[in-house]
Protein backbone atom coordinates (compact mmCIF):
# COMPACT_ATOMS: atom_id res chain seq x y z
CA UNK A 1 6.62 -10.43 23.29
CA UNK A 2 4.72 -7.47 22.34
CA UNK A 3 6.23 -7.76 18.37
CA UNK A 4 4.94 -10.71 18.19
CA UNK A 5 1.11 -10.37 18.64
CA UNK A 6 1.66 -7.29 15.41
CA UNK A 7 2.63 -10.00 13.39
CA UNK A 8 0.59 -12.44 14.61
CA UNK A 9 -2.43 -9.42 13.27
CA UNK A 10 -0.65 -8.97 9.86
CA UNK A 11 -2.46 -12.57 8.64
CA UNK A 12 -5.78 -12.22 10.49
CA UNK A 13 -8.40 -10.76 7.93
CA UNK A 14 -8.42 -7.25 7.23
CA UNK A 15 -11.72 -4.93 7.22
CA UNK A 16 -13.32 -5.15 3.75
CA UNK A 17 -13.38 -0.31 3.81
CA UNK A 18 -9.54 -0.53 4.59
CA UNK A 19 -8.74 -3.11 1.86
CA UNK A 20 -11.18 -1.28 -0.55
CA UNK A 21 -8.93 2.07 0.32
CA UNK A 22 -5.35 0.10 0.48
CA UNK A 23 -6.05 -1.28 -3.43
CA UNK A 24 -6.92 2.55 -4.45
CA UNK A 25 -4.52 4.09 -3.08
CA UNK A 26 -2.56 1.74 -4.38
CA UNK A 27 -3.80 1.79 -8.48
CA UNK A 28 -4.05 5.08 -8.22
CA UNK A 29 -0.16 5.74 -6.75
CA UNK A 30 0.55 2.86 -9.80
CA UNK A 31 -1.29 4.90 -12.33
CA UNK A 32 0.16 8.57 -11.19
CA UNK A 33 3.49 6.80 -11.03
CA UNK A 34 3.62 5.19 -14.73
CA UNK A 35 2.72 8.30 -16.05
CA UNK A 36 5.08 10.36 -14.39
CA UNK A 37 7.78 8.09 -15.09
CA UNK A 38 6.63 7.93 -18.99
CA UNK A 39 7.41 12.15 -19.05
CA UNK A 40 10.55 11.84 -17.49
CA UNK A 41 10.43 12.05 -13.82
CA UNK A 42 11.96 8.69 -12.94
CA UNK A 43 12.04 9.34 -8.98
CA UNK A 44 8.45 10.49 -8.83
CA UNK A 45 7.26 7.45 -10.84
CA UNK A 46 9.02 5.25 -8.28
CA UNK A 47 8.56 7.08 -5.44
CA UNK A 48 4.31 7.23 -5.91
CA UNK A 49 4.95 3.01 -6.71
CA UNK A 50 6.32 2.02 -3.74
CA UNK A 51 4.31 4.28 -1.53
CA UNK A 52 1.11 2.20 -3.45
CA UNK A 53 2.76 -0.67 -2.66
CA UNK A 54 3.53 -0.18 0.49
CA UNK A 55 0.03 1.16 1.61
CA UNK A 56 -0.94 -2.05 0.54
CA UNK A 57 1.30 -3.83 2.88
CA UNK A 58 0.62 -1.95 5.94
CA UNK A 59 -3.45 -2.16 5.27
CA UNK A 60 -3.02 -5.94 6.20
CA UNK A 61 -1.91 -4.34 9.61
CA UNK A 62 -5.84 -3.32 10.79
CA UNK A 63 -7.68 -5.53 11.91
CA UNK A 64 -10.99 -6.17 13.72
């Protein structure tokens, strides 16, 4: 029972400050991880890109 009311939270609105910080952290993981990945360290570049994208995903987690 107690599963359910986290996802019920995941589509209420998230605060405006922890969606700001979820889509930098997220460009800037992105950005780090491209050019990484562009000299050569593959598993870096991937690793920083899903950590941005899942800092994204777990921001929709908080919220009012």
């Amino acid at each position: 029972m107690r599963v359910r009311s986290y996802y019920k939270r995941y589509y209420e609105p998230t605060p405006k400050n922890i969606r700001k910080w979820a889509d930098a952290i997220m460009i800037a993981s992105t950005t780090a991880g491209a050019c990484s990945h562009a000299l050569n360290h593959e598993w870096i570049g991937v690793t920083l890109m899903i950590l941005g994208v899942l800092s994204k995903l777990l921001s929709n987690f908080f919220t009012d």
